[in-house]
Every structure is written in structure tokens, then in C-alpha cells.
PDB file of N, CA and C in Angstrom:
ATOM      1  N   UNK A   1     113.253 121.839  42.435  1.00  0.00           N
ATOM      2  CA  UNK A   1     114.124 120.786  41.972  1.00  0.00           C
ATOM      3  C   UNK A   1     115.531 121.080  42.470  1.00  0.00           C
ATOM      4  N   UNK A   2     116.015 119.916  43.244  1.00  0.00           N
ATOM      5  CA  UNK A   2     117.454 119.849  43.594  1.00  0.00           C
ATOM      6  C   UNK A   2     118.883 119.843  42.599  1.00  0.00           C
ATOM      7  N   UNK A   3     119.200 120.740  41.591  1.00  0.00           N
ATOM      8  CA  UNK A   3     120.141 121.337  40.727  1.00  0.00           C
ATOM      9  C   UNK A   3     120.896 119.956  40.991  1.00  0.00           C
ATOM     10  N   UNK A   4     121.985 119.689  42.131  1.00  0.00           N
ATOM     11  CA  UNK A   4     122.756 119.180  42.555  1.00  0.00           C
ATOM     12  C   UNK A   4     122.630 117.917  42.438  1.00  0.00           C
ATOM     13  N   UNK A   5     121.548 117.417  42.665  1.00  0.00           N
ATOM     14  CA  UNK A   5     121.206 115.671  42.523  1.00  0.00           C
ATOM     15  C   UNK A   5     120.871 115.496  41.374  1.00  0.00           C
ATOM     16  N   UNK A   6     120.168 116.372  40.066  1.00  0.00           N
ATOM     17  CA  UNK A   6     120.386 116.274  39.194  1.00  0.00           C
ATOM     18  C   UNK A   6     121.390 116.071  38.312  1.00  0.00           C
ATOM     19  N   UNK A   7     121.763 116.798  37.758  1.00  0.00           N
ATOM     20  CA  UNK A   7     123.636 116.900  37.880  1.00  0.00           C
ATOM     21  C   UNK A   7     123.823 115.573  38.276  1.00  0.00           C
ATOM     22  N   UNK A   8     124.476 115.203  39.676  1.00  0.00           N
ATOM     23  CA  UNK A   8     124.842 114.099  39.833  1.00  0.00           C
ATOM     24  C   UNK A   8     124.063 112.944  39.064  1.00  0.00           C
ATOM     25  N   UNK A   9     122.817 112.850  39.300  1.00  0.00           N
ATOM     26  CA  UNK A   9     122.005 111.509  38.391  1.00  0.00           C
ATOM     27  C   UNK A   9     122.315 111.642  37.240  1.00  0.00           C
ATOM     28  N   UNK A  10     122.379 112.873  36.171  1.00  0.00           N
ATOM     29  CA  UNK A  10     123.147 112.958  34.992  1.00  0.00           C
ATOM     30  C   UNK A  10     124.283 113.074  34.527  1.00  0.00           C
ATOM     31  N   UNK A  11     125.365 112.918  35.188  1.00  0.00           N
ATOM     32  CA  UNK A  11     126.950 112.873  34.938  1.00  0.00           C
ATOM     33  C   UNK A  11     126.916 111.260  35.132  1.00  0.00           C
ATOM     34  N   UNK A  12     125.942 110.352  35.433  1.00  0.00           N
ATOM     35  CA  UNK A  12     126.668 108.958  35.215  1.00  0.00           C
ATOM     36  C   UNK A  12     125.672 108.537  34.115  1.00  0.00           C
ATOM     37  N   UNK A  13     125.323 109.530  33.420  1.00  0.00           N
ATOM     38  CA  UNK A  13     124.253 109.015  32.622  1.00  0.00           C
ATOM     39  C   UNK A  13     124.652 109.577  30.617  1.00  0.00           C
ATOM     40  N   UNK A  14     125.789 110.016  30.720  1.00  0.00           N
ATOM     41  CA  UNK A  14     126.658 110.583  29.511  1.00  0.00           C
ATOM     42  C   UNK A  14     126.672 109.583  28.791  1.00  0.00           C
ATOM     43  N   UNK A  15     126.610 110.312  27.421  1.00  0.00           N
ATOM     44  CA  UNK A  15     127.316 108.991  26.324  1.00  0.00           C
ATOM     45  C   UNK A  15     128.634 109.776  26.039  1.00  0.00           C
ATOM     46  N   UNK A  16     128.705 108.766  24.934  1.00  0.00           N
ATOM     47  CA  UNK A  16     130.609 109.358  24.596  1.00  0.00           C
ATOM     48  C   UNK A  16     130.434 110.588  24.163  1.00  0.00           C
ATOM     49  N   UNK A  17     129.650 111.133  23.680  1.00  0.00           N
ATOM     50  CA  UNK A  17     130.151 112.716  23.111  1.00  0.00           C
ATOM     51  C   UNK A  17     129.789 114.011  24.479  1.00  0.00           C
ATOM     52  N   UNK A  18     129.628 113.387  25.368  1.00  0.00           N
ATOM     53  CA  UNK A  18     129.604 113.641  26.772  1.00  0.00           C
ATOM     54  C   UNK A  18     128.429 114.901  27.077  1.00  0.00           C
ATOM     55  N   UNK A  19     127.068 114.395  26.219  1.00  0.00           N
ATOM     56  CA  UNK A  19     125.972 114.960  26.411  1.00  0.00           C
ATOM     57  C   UNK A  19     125.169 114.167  27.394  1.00  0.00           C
ATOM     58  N   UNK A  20     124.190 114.804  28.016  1.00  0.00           N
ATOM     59  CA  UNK A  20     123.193 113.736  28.591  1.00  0.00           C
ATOM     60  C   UNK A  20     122.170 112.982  27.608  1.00  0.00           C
ATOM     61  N   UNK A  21     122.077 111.966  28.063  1.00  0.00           N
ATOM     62  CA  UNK A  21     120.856 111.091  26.877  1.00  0.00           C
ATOM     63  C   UNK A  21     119.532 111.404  27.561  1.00  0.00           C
ATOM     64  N   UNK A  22     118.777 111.870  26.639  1.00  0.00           N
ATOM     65  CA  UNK A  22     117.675 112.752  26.717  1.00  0.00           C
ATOM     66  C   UNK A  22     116.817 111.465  27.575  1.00  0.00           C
ATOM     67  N   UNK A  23     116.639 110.367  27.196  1.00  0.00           N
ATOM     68  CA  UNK A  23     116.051 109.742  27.984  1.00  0.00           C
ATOM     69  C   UNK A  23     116.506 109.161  29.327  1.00  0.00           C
ATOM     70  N   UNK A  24     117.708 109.538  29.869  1.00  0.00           N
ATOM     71  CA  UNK A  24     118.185 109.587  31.032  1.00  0.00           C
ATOM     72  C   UNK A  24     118.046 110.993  31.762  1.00  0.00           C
ATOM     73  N   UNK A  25     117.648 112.227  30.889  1.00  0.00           N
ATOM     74  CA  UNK A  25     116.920 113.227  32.228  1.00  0.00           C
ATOM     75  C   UNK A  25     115.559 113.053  31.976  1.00  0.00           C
ATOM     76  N   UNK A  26     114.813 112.792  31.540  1.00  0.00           N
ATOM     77  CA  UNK A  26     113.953 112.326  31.768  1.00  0.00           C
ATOM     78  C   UNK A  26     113.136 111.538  32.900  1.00  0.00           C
ATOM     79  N   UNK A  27     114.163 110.474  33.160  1.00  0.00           N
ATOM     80  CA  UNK A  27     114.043 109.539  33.765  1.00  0.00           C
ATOM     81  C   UNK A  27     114.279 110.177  35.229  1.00  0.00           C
ATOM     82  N   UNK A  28     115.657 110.921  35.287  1.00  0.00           N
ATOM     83  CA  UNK A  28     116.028 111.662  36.462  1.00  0.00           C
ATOM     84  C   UNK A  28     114.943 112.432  36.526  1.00  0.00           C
ATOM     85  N   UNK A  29     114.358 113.043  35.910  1.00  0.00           N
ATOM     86  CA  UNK A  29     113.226 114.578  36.313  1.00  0.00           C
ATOM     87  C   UNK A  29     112.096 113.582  37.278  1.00  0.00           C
ATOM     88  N   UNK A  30     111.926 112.371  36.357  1.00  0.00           N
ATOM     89  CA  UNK A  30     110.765 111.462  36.823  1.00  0.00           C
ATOM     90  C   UNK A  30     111.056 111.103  38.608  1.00  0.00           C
ATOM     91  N   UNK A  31     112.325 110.429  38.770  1.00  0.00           N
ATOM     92  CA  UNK A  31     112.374 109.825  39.650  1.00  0.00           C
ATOM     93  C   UNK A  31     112.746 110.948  40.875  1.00  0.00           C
ATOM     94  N   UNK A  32     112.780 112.364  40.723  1.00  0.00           N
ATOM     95  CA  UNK A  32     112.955 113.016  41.251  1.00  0.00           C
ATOM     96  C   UNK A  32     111.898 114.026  41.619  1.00  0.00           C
ATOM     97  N   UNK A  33     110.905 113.706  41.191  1.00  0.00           N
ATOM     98  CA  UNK A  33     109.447 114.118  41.512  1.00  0.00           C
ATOM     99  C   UNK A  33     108.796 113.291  42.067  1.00  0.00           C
ATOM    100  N   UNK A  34     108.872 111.907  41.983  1.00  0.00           N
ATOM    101  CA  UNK A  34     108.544 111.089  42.630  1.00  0.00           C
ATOM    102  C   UNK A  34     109.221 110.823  44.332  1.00  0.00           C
ATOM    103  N   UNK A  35     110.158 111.209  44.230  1.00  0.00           N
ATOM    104  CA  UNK A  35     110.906 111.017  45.757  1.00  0.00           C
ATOM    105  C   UNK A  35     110.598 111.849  46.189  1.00  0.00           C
ATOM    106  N   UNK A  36     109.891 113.901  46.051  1.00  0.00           N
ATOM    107  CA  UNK A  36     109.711 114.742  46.398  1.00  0.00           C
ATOM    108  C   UNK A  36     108.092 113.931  46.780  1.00  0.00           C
ATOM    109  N   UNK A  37     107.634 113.780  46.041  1.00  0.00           N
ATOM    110  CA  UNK A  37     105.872 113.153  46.149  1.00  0.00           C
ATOM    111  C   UNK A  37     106.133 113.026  47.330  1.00  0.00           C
ATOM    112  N   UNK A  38     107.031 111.367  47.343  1.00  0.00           N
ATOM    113  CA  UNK A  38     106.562 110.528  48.327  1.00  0.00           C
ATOM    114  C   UNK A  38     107.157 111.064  49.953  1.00  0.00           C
ATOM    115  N   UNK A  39     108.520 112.099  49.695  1.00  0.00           N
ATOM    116  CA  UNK A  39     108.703 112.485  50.884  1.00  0.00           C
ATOM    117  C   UNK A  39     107.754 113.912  51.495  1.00  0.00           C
ATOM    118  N   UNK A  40     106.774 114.310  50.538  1.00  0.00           N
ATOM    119  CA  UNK A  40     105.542 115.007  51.127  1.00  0.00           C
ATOM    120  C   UNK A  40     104.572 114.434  51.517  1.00  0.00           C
ATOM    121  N   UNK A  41     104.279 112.898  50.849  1.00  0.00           N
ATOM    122  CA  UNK A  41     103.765 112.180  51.988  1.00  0.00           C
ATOM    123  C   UNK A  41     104.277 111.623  53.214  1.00  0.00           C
ATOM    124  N   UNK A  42     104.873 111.550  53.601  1.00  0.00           N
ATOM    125  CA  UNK A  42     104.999 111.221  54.642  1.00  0.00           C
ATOM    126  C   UNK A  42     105.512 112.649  55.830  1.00  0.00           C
ATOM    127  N   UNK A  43     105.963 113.398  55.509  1.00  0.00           N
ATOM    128  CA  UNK A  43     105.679 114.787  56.194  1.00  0.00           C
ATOM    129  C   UNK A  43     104.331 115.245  56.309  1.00  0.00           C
ATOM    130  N   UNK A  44     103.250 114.571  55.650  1.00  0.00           N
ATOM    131  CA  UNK A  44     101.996 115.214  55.613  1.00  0.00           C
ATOM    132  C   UNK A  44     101.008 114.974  56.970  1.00  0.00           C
ATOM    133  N   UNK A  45     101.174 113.583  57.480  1.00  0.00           N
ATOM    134  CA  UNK A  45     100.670 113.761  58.848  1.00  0.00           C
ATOM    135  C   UNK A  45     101.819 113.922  59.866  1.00  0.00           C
ATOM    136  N   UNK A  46     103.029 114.129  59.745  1.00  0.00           N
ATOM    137  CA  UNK A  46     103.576 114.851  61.040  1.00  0.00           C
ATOM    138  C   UNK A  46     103.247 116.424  61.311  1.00  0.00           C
ATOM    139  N   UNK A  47     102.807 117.022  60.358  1.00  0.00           N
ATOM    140  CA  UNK A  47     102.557 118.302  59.952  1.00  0.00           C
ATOM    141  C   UNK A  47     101.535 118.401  60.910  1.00  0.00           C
ATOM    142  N   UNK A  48     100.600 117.710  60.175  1.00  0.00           N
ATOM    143  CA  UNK A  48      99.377 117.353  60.521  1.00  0.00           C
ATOM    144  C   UNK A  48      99.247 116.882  62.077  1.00  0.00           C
ATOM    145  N   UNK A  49      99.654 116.105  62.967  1.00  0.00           N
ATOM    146  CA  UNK A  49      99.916 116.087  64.028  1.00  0.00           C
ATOM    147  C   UNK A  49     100.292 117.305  64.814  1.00  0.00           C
ATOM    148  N   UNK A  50     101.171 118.080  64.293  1.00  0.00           N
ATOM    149  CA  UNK A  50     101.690 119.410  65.073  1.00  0.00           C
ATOM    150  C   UNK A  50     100.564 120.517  64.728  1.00  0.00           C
ATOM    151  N   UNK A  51      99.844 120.260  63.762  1.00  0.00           N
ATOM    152  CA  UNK A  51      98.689 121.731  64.042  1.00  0.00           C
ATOM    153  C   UNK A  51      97.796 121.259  65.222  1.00  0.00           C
ATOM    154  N   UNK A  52      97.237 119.805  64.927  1.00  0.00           N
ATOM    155  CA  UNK A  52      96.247 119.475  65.789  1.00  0.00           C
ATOM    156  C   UNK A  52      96.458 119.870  67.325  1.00  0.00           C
ATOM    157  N   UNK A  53      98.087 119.642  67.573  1.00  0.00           N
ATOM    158  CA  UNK A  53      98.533 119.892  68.864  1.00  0.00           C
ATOM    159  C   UNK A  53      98.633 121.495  69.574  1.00  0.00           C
ATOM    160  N   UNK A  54      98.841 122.129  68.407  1.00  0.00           N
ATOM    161  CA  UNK A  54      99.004 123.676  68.586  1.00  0.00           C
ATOM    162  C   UNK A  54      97.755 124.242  68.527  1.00  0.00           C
ATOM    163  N   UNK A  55      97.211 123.801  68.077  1.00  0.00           N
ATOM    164  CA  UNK A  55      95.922 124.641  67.391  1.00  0.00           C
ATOM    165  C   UNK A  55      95.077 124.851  68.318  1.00  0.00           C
ATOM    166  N   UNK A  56      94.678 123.786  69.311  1.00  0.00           N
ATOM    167  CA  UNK A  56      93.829 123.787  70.678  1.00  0.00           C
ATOM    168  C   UNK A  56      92.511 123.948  70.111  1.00  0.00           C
ATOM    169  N   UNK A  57      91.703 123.955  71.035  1.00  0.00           N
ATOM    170  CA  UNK A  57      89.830 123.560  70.680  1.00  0.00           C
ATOM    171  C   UNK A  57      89.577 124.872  70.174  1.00  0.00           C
ATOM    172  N   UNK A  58      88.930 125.070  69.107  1.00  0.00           N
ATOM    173  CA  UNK A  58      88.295 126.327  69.068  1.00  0.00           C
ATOM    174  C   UNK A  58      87.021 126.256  68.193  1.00  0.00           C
ATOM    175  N   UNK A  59      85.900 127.105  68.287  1.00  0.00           N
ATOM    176  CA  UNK A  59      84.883 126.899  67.558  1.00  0.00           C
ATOM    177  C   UNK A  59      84.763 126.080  66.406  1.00  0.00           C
ATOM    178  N   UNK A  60      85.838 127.233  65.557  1.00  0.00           N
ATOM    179  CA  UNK A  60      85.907 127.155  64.209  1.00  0.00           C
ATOM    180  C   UNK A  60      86.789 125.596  63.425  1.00  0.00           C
ATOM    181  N   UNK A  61      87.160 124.919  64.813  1.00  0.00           N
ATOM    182  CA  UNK A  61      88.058 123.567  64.470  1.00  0.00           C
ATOM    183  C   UNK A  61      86.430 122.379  64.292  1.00  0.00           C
ATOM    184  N   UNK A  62      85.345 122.638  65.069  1.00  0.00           N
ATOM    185  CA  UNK A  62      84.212 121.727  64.703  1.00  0.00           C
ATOM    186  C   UNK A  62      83.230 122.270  63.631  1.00  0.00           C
ATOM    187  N   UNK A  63      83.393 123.133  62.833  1.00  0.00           N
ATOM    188  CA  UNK A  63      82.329 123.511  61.719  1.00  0.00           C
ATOM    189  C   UNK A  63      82.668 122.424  60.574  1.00  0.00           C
ATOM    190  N   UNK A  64      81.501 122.341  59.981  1.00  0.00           N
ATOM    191  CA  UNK A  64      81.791 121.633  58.943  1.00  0.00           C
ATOM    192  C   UNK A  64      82.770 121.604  58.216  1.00  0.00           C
ATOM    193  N   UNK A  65      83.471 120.735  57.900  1.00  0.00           N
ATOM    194  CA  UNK A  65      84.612 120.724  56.513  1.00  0.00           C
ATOM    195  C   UNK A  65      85.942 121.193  57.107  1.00  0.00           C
ATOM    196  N   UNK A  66      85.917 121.623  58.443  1.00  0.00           N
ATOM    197  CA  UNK A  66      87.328 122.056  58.729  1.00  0.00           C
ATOM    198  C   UNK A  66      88.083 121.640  59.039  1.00  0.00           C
ATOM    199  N   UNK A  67      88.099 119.858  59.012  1.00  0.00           N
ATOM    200  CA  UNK A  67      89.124 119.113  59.078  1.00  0.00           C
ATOM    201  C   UNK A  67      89.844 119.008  57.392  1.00  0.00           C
ATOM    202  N   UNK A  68      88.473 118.683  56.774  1.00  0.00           N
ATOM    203  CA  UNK A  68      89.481 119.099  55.536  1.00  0.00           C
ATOM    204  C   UNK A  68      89.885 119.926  54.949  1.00  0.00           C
ATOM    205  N   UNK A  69      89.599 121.626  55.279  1.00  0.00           N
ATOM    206  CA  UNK A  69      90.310 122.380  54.977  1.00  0.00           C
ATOM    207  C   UNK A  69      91.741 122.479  55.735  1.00  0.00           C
ATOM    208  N   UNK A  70      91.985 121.686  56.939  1.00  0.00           N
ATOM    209  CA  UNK A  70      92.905 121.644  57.515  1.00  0.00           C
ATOM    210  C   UNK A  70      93.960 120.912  56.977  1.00  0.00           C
ATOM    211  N   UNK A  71      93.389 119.423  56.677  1.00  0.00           N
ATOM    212  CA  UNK A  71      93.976 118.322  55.988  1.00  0.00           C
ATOM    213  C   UNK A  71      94.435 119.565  54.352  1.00  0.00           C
ATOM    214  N   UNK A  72      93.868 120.039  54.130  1.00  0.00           N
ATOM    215  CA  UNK A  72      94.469 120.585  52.663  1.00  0.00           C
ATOM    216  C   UNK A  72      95.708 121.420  52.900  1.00  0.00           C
ATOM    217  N   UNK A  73      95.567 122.542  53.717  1.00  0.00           N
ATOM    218  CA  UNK A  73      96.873 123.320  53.588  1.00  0.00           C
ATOM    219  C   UNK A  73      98.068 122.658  54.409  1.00  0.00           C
ATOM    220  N   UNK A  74      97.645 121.564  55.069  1.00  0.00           N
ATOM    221  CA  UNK A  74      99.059 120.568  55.804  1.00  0.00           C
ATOM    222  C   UNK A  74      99.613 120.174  54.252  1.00  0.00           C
ATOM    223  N   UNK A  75      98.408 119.578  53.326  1.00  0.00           N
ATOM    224  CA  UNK A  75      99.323 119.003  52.376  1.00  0.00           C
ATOM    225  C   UNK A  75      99.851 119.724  51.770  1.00  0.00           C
ATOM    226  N   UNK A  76      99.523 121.189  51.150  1.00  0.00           N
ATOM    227  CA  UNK A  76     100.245 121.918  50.214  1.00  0.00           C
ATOM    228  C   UNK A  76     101.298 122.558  50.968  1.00  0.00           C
ATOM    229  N   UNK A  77     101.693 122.604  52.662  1.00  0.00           N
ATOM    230  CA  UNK A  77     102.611 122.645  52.836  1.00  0.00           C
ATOM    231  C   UNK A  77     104.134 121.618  53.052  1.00  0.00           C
ATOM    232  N   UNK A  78     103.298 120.508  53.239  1.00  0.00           N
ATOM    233  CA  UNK A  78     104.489 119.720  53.347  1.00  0.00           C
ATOM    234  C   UNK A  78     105.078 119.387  51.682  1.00  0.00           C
ATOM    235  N   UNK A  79     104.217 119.316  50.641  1.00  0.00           N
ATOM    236  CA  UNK A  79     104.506 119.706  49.155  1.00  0.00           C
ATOM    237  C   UNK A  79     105.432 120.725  49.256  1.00  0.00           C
ATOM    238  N   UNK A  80     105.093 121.890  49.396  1.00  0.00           N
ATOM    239  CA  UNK A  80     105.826 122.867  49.416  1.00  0.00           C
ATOM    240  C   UNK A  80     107.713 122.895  50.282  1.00  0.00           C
ATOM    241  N   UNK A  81     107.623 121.797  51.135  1.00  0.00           N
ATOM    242  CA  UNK A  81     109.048 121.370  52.139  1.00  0.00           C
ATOM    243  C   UNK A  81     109.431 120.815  51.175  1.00  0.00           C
ATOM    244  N   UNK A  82     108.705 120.182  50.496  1.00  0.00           N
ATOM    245  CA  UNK A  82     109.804 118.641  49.863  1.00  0.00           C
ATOM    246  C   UNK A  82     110.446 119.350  48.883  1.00  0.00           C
ATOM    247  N   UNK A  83     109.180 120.252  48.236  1.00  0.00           N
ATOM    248  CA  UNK A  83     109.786 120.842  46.842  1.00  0.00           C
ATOM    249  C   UNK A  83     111.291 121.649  46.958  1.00  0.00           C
ATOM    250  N   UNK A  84     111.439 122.116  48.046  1.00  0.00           N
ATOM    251  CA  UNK A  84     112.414 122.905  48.636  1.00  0.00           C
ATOM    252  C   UNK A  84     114.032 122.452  49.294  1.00  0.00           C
ATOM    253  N   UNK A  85     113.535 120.712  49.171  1.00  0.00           N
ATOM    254  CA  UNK A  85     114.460 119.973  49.800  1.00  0.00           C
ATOM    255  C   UNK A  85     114.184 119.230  50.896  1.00  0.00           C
ATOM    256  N   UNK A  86     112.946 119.816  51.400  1.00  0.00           N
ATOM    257  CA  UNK A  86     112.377 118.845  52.748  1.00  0.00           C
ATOM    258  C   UNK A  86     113.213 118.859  53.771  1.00  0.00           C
ATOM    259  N   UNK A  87     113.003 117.293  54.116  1.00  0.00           N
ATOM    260  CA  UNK A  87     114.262 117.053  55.673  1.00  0.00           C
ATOM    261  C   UNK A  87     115.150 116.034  54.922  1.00  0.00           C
ATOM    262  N   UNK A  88     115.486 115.939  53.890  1.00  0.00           N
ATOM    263  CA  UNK A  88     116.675 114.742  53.415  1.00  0.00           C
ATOM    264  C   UNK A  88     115.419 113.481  52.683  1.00  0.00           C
ATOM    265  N   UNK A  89     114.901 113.006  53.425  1.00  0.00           N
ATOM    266  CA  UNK A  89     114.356 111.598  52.384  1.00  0.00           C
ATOM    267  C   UNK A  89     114.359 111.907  51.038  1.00  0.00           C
ATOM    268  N   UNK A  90     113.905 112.746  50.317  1.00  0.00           N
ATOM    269  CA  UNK A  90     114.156 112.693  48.824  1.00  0.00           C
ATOM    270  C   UNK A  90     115.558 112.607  48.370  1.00  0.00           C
ATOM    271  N   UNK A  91     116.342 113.128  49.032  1.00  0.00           N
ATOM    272  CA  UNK A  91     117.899 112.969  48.720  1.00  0.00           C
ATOM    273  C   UNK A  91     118.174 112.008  48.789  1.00  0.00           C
ATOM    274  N   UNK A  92     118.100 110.820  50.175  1.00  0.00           N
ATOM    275  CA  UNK A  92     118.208 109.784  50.329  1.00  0.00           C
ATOM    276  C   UNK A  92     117.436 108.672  49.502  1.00  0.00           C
ATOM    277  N   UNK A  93     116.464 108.876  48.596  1.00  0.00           N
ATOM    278  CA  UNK A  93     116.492 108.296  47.928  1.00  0.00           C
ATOM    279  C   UNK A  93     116.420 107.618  46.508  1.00  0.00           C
ATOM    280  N   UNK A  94     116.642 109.194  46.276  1.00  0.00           N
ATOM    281  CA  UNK A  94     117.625 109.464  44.786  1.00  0.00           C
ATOM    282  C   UNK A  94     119.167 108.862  44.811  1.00  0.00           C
ATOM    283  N   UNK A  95     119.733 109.084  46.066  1.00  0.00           N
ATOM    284  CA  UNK A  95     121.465 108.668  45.982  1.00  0.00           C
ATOM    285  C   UNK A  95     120.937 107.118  45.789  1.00  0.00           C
ATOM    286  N   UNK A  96     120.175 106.282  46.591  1.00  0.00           N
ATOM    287  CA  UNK A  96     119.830 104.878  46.126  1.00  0.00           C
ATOM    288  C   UNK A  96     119.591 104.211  44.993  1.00  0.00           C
ATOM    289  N   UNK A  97     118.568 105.481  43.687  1.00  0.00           N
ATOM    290  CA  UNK A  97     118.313 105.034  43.027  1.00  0.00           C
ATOM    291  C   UNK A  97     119.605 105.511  41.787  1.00  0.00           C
ATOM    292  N   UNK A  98     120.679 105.872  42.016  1.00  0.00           N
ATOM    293  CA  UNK A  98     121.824 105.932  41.453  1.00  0.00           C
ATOM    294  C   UNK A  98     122.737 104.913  40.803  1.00  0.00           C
ATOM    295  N   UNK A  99     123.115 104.480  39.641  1.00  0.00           N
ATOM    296  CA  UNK A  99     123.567 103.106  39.508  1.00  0.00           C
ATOM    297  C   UNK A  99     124.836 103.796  40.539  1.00  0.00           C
ATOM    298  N   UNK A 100     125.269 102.115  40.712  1.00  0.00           N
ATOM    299  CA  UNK A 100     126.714 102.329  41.624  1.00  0.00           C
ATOM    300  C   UNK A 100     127.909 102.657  40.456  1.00  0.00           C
ATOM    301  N   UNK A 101     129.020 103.480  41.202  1.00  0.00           N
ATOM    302  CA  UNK A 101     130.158 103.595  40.856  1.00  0.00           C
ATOM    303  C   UNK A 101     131.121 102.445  40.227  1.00  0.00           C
ATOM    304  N   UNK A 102     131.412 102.207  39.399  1.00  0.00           N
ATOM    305  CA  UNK A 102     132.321 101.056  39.243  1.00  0.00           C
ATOM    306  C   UNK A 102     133.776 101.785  39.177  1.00  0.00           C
ATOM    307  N   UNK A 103     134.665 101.330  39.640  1.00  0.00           N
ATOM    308  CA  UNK A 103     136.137 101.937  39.465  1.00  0.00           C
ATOM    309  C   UNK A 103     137.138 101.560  38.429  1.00  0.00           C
ATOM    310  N   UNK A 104     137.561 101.846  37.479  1.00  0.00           N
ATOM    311  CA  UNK A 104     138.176 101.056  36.552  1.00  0.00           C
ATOM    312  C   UNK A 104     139.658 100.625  36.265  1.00  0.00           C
ATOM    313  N   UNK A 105     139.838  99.478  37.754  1.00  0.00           N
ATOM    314  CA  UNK A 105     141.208  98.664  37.928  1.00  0.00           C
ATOM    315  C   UNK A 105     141.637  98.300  36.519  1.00  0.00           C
ATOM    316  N   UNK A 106     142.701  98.740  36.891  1.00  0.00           N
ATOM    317  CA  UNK A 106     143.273  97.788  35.821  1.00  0.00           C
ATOM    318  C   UNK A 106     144.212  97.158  35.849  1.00  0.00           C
TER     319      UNK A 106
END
């Protein structure tokens, strides 16, 4: 979990006695596991593309099941990127799901 984007999603999420409202980290924990999800999916077949390419023909790539043992540790590694921060998409789209700033002219 990204400390920092937290924080930020919860400093606009204060009430007046300038605690966080429990159901606003909540909400942040939620939507911030969800942007990690979805940016391990989509790292999951570029991953996946670069073993296939590296990996070259070898016996043990046509035995049974070894595409999906392959397909498995691509996913628990690109899980493992996002969880870490990934390449930016989860950041990018947590700052989106941020209400906007209002400035208070007066």
C-alpha cells in the first residue's frame, strides 16, 4: 500500500475535529486495492509476453499444464509490481478518483 496516496485520499476526507471518517478510509483502502488489482491486470500479459519471448522452445514449455503454471507465476508477479507501486497506473488512477480541489475565493 502506497502510504502517500493514502494520506492524500484522506486529508480531503477530514471532518471538523480533523480526524479521518472511518468510512472514508475505508473507501480509500477499497479503491486502492482495486487500482492495484486492475493495474496487475493489465501488466499480466505484458509479463507474460516477455517470458514467452525469453524463454525459447524447450521440452519442459510443451508438458502438460505448463502454460498454466506459467500463466500463474506471471500473475503473482505482476500482483506483486502493483503491490509495490507498479509502473504508475494505480497512482494515476487514484489521483482521478480524488474529489477535486475547490479554492476558497472570497
Amino acid at each position: 500500500m502506497n502510504v502517500s496516496l493514502l494520506n492524500a485520499s484522506l486529508s480531503a476526507n477530514r471532518n471538523p475535529a480533523g480526524t479521518a471518517n472511518p468510512a472514508a478510509v475505508k473507501a480509500a483502502l477499497r479503491n486502492e486495492k482495486a487500482a492495484r488489482d486492475f493495474e496487475a491486470m493489465l501488466l499480466t500479459p505484458v509479463l507474460d509476453s516477455l517470458q514467452k519471448t525469453f524463454a525459447g522452445n524447450s521440452e519442459d514449455a510443451n508438458a502438460p499444464g505448463a502454460s498454466d503454471y506459467r500463466l500463474m507465476g506471471t500473475e503473482a508477479l505482476a500482483q506483486s509490481i502493483a503491490a509495490r507501486g507498479g509502473i504508475g497506473i494505480a497512482q494515476l488512477i487514484l489521483c482521478h478518483l480524488q474529489p477535486p480541489k475547490v479554492s476558497g475565493g472570497g
